[in-house]
C-alpha atoms as a PDB file:
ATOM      1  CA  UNK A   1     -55.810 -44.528  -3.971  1.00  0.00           C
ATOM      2  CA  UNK A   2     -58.014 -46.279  -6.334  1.00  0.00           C
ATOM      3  CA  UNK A   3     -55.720 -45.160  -8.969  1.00  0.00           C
ATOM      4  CA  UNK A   4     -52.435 -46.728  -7.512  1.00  0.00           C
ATOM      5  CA  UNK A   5     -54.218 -50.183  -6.628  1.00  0.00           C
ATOM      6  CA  UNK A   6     -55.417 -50.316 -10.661  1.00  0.00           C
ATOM      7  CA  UNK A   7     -51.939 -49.211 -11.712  1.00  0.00           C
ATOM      8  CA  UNK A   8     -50.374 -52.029  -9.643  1.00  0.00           C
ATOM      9  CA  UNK A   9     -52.777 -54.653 -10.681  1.00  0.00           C
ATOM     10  CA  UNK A  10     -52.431 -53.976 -14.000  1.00  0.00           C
ATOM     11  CA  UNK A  11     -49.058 -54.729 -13.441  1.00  0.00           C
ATOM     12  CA  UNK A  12     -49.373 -57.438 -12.014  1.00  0.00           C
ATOM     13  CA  UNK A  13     -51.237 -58.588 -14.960  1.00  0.00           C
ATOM     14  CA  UNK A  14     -48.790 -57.546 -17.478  1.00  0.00           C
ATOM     15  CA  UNK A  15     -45.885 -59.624 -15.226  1.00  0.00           C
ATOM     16  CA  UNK A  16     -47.914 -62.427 -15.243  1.00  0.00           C
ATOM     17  CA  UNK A  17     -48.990 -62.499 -19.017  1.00  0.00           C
ATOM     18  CA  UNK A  18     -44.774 -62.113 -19.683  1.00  0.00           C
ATOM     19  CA  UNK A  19     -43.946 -64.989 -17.026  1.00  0.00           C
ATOM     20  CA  UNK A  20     -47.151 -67.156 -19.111  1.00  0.00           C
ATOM     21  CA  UNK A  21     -45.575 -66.237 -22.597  1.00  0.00           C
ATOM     22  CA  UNK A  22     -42.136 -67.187 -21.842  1.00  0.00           C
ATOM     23  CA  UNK A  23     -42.866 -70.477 -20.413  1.00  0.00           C
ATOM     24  CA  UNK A  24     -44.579 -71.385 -23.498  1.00  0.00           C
ATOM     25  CA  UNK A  25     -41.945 -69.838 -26.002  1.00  0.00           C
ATOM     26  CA  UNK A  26     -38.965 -70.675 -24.107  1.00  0.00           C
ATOM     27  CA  UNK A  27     -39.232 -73.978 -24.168  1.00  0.00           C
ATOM     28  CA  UNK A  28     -40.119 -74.228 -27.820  1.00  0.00           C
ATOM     29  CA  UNK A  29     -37.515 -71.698 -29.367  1.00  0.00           C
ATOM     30  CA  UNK A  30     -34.848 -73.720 -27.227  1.00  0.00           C
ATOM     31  CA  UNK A  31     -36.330 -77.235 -28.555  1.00  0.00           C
ATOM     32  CA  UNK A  32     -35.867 -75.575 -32.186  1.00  0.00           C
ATOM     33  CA  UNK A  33     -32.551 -73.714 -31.951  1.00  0.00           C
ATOM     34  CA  UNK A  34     -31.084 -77.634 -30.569  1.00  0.00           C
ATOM     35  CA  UNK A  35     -32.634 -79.199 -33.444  1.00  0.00           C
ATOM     36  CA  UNK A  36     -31.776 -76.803 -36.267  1.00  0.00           C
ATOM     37  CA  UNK A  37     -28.188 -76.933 -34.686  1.00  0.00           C
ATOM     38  CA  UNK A  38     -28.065 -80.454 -34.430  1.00  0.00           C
ATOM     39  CA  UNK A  39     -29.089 -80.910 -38.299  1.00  0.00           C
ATOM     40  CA  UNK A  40     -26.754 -78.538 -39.650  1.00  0.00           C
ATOM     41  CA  UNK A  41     -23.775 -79.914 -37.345  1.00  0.00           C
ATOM     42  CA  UNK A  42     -24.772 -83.374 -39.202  1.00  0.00           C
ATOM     43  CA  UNK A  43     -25.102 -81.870 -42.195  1.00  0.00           C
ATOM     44  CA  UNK A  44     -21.512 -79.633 -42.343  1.00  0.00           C
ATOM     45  CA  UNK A  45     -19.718 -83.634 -41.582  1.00  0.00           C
ATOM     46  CA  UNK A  46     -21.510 -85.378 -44.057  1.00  0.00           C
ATOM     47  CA  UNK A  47     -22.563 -83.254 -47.084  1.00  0.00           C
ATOM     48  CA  UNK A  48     -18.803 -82.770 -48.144  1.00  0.00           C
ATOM     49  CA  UNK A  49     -18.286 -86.607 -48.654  1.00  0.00           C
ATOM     50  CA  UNK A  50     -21.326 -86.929 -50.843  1.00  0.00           C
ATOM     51  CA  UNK A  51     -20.211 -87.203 -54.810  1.00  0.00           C
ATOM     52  CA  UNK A  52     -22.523 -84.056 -56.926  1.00  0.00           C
ATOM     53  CA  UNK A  53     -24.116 -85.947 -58.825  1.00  0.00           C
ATOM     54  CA  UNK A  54     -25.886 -87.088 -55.788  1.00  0.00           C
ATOM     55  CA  UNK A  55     -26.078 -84.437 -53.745  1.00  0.00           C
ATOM     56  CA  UNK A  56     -29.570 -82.477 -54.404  1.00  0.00           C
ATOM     57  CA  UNK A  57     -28.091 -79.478 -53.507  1.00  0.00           C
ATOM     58  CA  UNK A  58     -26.291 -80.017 -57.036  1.00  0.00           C
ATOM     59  CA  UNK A  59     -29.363 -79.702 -59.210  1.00  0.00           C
ATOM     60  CA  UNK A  60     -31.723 -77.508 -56.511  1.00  0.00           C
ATOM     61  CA  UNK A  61     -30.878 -73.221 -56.216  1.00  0.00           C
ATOM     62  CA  UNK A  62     -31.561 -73.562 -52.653  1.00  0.00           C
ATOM     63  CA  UNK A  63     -29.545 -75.406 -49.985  1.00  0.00           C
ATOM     64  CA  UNK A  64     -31.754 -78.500 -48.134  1.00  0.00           C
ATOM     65  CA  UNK A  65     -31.077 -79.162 -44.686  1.00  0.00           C
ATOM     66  CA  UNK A  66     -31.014 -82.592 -43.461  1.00  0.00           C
ATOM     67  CA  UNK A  67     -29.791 -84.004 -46.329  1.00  0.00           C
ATOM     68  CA  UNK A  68     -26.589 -85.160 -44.439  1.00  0.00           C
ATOM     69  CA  UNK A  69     -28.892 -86.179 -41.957  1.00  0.00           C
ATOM     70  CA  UNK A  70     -31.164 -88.126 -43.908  1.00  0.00           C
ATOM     71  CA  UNK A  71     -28.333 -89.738 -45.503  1.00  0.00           C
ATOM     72  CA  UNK A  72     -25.863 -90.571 -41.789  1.00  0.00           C
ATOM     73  CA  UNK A  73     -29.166 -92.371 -40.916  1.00  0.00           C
ATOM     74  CA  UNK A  74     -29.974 -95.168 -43.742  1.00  0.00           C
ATOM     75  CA  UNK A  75     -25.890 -95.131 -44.133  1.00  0.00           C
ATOM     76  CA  UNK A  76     -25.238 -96.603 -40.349  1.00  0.00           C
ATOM     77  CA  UNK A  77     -28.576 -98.601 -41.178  1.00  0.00           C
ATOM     78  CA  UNK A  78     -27.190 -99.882 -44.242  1.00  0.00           C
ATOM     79  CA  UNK A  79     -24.073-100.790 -42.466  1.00  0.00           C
ATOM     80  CA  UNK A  80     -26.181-102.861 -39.489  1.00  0.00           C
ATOM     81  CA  UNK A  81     -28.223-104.460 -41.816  1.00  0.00           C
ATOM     82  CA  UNK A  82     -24.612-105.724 -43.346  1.00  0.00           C
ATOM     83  CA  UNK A  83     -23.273-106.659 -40.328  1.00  0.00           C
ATOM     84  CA  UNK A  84     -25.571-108.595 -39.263  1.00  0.00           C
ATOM     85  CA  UNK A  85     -24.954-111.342 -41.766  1.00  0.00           C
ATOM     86  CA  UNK A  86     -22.273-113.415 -42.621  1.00  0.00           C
ATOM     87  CA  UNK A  87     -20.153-111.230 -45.010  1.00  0.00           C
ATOM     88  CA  UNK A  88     -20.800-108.378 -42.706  1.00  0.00           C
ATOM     89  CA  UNK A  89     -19.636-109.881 -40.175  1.00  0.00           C
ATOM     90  CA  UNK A  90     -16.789-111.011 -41.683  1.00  0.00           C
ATOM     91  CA  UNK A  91     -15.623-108.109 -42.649  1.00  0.00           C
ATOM     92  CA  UNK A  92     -16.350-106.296 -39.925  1.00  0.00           C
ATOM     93  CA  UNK A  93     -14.210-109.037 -37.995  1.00  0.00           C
ATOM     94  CA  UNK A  94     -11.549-108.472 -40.354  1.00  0.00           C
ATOM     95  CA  UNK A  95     -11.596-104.622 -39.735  1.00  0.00           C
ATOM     96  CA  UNK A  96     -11.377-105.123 -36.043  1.00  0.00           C
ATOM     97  CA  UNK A  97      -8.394-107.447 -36.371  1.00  0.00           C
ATOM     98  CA  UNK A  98      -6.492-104.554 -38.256  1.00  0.00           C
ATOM     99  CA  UNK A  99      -7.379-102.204 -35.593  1.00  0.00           C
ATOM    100  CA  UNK A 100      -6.220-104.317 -32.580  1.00  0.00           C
ATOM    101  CA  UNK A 101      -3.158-104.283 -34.086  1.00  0.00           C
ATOM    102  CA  UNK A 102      -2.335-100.575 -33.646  1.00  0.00           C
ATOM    103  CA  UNK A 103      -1.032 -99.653 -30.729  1.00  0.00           C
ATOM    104  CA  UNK A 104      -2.886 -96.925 -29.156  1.00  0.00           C
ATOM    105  CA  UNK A 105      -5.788 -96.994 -31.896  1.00  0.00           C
ATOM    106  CA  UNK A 106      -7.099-100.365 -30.755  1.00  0.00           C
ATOM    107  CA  UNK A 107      -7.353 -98.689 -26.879  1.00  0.00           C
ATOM    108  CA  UNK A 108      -9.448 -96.131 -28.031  1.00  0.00           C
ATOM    109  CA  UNK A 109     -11.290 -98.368 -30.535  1.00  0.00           C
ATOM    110  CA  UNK A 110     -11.709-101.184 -27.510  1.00  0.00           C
ATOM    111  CA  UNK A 111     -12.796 -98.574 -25.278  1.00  0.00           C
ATOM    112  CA  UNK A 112     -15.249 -96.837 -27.392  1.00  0.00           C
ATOM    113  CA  UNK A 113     -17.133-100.345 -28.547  1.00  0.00           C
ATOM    114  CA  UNK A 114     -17.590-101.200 -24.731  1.00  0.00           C
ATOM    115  CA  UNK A 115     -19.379 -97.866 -24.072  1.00  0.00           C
ATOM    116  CA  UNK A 116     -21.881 -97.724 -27.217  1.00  0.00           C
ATOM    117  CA  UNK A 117     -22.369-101.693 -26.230  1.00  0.00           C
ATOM    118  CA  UNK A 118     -23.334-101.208 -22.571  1.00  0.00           C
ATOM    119  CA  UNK A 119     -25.349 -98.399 -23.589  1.00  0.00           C
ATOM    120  CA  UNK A 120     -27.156 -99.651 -26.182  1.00  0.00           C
ATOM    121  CA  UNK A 121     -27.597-102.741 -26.004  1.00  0.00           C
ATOM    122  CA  UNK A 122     -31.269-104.002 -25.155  1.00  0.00           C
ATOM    123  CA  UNK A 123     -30.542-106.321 -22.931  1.00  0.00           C
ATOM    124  CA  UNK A 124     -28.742-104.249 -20.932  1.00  0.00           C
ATOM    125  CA  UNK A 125     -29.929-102.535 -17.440  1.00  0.00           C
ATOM    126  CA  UNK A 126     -27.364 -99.434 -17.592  1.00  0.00           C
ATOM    127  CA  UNK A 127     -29.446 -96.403 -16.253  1.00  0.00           C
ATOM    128  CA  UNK A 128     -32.822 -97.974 -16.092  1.00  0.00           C
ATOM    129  CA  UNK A 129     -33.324 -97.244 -12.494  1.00  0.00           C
ATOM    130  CA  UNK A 130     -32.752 -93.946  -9.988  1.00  0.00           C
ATOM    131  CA  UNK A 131     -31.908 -94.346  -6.591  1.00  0.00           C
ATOM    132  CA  UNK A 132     -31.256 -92.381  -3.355  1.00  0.00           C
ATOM    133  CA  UNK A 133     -27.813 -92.741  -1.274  1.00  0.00           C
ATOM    134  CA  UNK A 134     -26.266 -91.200   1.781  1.00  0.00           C
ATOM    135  CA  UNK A 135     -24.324 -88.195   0.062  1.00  0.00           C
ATOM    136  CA  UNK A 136     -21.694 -86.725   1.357  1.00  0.00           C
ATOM    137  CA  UNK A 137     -22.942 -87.631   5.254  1.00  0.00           C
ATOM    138  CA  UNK A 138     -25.434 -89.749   6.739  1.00  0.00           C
ATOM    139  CA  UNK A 139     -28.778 -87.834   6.860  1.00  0.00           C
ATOM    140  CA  UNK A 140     -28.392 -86.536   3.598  1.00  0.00           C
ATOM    141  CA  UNK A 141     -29.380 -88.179   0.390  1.00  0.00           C
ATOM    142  CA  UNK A 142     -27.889 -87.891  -3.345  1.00  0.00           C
ATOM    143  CA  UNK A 143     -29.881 -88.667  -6.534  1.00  0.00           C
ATOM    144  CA  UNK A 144     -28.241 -91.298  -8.543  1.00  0.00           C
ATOM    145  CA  UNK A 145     -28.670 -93.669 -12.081  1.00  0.00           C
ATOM    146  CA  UNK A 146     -27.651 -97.334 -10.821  1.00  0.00           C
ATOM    147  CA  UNK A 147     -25.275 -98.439 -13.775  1.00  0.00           C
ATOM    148  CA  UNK A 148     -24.946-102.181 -13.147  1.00  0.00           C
ATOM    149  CA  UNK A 149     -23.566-104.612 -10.389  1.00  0.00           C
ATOM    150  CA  UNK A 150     -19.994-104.019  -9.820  1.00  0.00           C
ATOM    151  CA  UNK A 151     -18.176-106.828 -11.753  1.00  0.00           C
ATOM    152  CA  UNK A 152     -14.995-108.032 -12.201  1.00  0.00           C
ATOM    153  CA  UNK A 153     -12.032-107.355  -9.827  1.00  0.00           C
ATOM    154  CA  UNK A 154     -14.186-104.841  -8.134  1.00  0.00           C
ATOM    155  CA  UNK A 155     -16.669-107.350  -7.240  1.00  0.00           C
ATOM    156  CA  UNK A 156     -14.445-109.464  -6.037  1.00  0.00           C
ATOM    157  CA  UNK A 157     -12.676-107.084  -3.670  1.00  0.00           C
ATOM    158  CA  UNK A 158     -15.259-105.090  -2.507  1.00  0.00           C
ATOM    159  CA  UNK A 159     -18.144-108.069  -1.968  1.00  0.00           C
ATOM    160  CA  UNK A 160     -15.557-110.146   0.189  1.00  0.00           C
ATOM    161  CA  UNK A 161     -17.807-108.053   3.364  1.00  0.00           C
ATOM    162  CA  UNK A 162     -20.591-110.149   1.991  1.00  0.00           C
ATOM    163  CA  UNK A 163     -22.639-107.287   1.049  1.00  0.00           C
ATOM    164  CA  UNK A 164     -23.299-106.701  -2.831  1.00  0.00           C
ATOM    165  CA  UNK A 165     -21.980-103.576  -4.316  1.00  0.00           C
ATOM    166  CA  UNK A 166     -23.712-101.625  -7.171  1.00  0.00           C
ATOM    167  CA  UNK A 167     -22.533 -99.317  -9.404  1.00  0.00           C
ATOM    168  CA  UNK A 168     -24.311 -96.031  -9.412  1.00  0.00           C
ATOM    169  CA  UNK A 169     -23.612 -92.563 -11.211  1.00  0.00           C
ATOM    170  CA  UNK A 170     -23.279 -89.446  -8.901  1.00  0.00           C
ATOM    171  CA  UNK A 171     -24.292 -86.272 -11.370  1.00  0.00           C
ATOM    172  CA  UNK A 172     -24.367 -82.869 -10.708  1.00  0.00           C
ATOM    173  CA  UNK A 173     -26.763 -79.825 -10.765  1.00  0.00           C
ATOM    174  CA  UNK A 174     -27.424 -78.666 -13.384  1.00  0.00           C
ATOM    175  CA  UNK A 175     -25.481 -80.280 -15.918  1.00  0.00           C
ATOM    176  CA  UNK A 176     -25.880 -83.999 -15.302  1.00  0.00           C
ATOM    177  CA  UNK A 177     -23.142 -84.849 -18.208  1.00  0.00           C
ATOM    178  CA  UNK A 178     -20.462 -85.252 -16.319  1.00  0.00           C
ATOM    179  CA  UNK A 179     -20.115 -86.913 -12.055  1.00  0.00           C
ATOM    180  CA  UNK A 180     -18.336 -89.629  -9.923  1.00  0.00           C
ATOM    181  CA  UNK A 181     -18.636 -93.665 -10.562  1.00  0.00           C
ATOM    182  CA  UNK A 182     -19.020 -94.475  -6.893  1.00  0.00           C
ATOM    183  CA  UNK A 183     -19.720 -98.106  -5.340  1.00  0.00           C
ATOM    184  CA  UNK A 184     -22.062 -98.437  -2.669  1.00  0.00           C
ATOM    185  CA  UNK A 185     -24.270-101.317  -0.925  1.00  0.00           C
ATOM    186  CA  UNK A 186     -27.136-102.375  -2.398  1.00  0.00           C
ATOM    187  CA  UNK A 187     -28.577-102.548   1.496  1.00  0.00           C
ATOM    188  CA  UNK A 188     -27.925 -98.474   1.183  1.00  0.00           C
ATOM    189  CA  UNK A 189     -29.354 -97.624  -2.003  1.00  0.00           C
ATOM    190  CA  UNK A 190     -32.961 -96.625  -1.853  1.00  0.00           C
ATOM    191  CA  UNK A 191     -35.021 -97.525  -4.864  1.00  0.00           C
ATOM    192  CA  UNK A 192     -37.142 -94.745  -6.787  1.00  0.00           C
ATOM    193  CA  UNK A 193     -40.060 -95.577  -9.370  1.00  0.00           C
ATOM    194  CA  UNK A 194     -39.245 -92.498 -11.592  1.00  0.00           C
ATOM    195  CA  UNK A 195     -37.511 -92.955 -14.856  1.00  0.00           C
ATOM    196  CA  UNK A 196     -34.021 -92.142 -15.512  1.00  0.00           C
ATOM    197  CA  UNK A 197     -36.038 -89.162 -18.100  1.00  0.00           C
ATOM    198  CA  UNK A 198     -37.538 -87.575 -14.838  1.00  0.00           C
ATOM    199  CA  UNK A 199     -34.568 -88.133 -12.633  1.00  0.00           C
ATOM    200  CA  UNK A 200     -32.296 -85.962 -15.411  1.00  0.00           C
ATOM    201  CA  UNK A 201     -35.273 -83.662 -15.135  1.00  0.00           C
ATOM    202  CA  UNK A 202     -35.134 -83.105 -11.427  1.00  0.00           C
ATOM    203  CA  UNK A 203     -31.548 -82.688 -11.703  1.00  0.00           C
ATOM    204  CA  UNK A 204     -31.494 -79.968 -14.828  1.00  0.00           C
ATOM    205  CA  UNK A 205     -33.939 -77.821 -12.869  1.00  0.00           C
ATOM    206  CA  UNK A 206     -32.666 -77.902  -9.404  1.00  0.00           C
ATOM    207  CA  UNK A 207     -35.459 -79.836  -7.879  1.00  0.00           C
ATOM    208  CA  UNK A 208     -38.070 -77.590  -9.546  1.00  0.00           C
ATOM    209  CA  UNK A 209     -39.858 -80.298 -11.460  1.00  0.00           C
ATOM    210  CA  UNK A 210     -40.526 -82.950  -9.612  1.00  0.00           C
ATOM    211  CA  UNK A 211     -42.291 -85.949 -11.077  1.00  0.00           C
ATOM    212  CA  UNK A 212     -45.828 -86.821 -10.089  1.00  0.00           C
ATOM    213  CA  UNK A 213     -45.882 -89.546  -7.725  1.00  0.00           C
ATOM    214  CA  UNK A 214     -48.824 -91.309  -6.485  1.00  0.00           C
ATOM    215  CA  UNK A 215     -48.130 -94.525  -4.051  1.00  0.00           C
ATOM    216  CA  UNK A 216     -49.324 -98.099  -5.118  1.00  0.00           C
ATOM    217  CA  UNK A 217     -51.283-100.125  -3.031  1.00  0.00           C
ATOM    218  CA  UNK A 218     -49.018-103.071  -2.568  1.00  0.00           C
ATOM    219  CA  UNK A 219     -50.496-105.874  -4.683  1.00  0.00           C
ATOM    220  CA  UNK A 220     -50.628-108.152  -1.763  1.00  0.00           C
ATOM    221  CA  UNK A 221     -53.256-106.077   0.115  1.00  0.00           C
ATOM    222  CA  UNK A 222     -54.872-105.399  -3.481  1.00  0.00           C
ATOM    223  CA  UNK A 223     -55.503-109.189  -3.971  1.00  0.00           C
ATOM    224  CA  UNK A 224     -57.201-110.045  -0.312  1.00  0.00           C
ATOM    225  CA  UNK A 225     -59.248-107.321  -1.126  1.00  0.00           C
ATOM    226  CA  UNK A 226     -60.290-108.777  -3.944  1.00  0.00           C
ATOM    227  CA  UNK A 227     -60.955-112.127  -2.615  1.00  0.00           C
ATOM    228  CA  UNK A 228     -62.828-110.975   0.195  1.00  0.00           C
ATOM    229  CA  UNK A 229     -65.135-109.459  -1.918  1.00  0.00           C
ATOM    230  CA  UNK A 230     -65.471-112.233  -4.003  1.00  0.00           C
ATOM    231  CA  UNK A 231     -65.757-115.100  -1.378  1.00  0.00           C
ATOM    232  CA  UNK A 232     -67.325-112.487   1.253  1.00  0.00           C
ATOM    233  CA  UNK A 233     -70.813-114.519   1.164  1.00  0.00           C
ATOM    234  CA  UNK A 234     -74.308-112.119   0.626  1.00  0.00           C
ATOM    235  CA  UNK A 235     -76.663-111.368   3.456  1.00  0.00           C
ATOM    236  CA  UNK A 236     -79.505-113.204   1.780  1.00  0.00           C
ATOM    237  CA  UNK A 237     -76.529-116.542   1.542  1.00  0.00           C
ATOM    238  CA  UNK A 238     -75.892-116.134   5.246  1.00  0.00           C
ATOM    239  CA  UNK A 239     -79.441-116.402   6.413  1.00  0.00           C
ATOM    240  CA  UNK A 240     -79.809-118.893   4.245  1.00  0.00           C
ATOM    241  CA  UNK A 241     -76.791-121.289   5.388  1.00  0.00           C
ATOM    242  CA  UNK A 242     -77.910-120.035   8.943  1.00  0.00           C
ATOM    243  CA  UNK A 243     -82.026-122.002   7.988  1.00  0.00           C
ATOM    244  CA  UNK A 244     -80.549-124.739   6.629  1.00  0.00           C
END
């Protein structure tokens, strides 16, 4: 008997020692296998457009990767830092103006600029926040990344109600890449304090990893505290006030 409980513990120990190591290599050989992709996919558009005589590869035995890399990045910096004066920008103006010009290129050139300007811009607010909504029946919610405040003719058709819409992205489990632009009430949309980072997280693993969470005190019940302790006089003040 003795002999079957040790076999099955020892089991037990091997399955958990497997379950331990492949949480901790998992993780990594995926991270590296992404990033040694993503650096030769850079690297097979770029390196063929770079002259020999400046390529390293040229002089070296031994092929370097990240060299097209390397070079994409201080090439669309070196192109920023130009357009952000007044040649630059001139030119870059001039090169739009050509573009608009072409039929179905300036669509997709129009159409592309808005995205990577919503997106990245600093100012912007497009997937800053997570929210809940009522998805597909009341009683059930939906996670979703609140894009912006609908604008435009949207706004104007859907806020003649008097209730604010706001744009929110619907994405599904487990590959948030692709969902549905829906419209809904701000009154209906339930804030969250997690990131954007943590809500993709919760989505990717099915509801696995769920962000720590650890409710705030609201600051208004924070600050009486405070000044109750602070104007909250001492026994030996009270007996004193109480004498004179």
């Amino acid at each position: 008997m003795s002999d079957i409980s040790d076999k099955i513990s020892m089991a037990t120990r091997l399955r958990n020692n497997f379950l331990t190591g492949l949480i901790i290599c998992a993780p990594m050989a995926i991270t590296i296998y992404l990033t040694w992709t993503f650096i030769h996919w850079a690297d097979s558009w770029v390196k063929p457009y770079i002259p020999d005589r400046y390529n390293p590869e040229s002089y070296l035995k031994f092929a370097v990767p990240g060299t097209g890399l390397l070079i994409a990045l201080l090439f669309i910096t070196l192109v920023g830092f130009l357009g952000r004066n007044l040649i630059g920008r001139s030119i870059v103006r001039y090169s739009e103006n050509i573009l608009n010009r072409m039929p179905l290129v300036r669509t997709v050139y129009k159409s592309t600029k808005q995205i990577f300007e919503t997106v990245l811009k600093e100012q912007g607010t497009s997937f800053k926040k997570v929210g809940l909504i009522e998805f597909p029946r009341a009683g059930t919610w939906a996670l979703v990344f609140i894009s912006s405040d609908a604008k435009g003719e949207i706004a104007v058709k859907l806020n003649q109600n008097g209730e604010e819409m706001v744009a929110v992205f619907l994405a599904p489990t487990p590959v948030p890449t692709a969902g549905f632009l829906m419209f809904v009430p701000r009154s209906k949309l339930m804030l969250l304090d997690m990131t954007p980072e943590e809500g993709v997280k919760l989505l990717i693993s099915a509801g696995l990893v769920t962000p720590d969470y650890k409710p705030a005190e609201p600051a208004a019940v924070m600050q009486a505290l405070v000044e109750g302790a602070v104007n909250e006089p001492t026994l030996s003040e009270d007996r004193i006030a109480r004498r004179q």
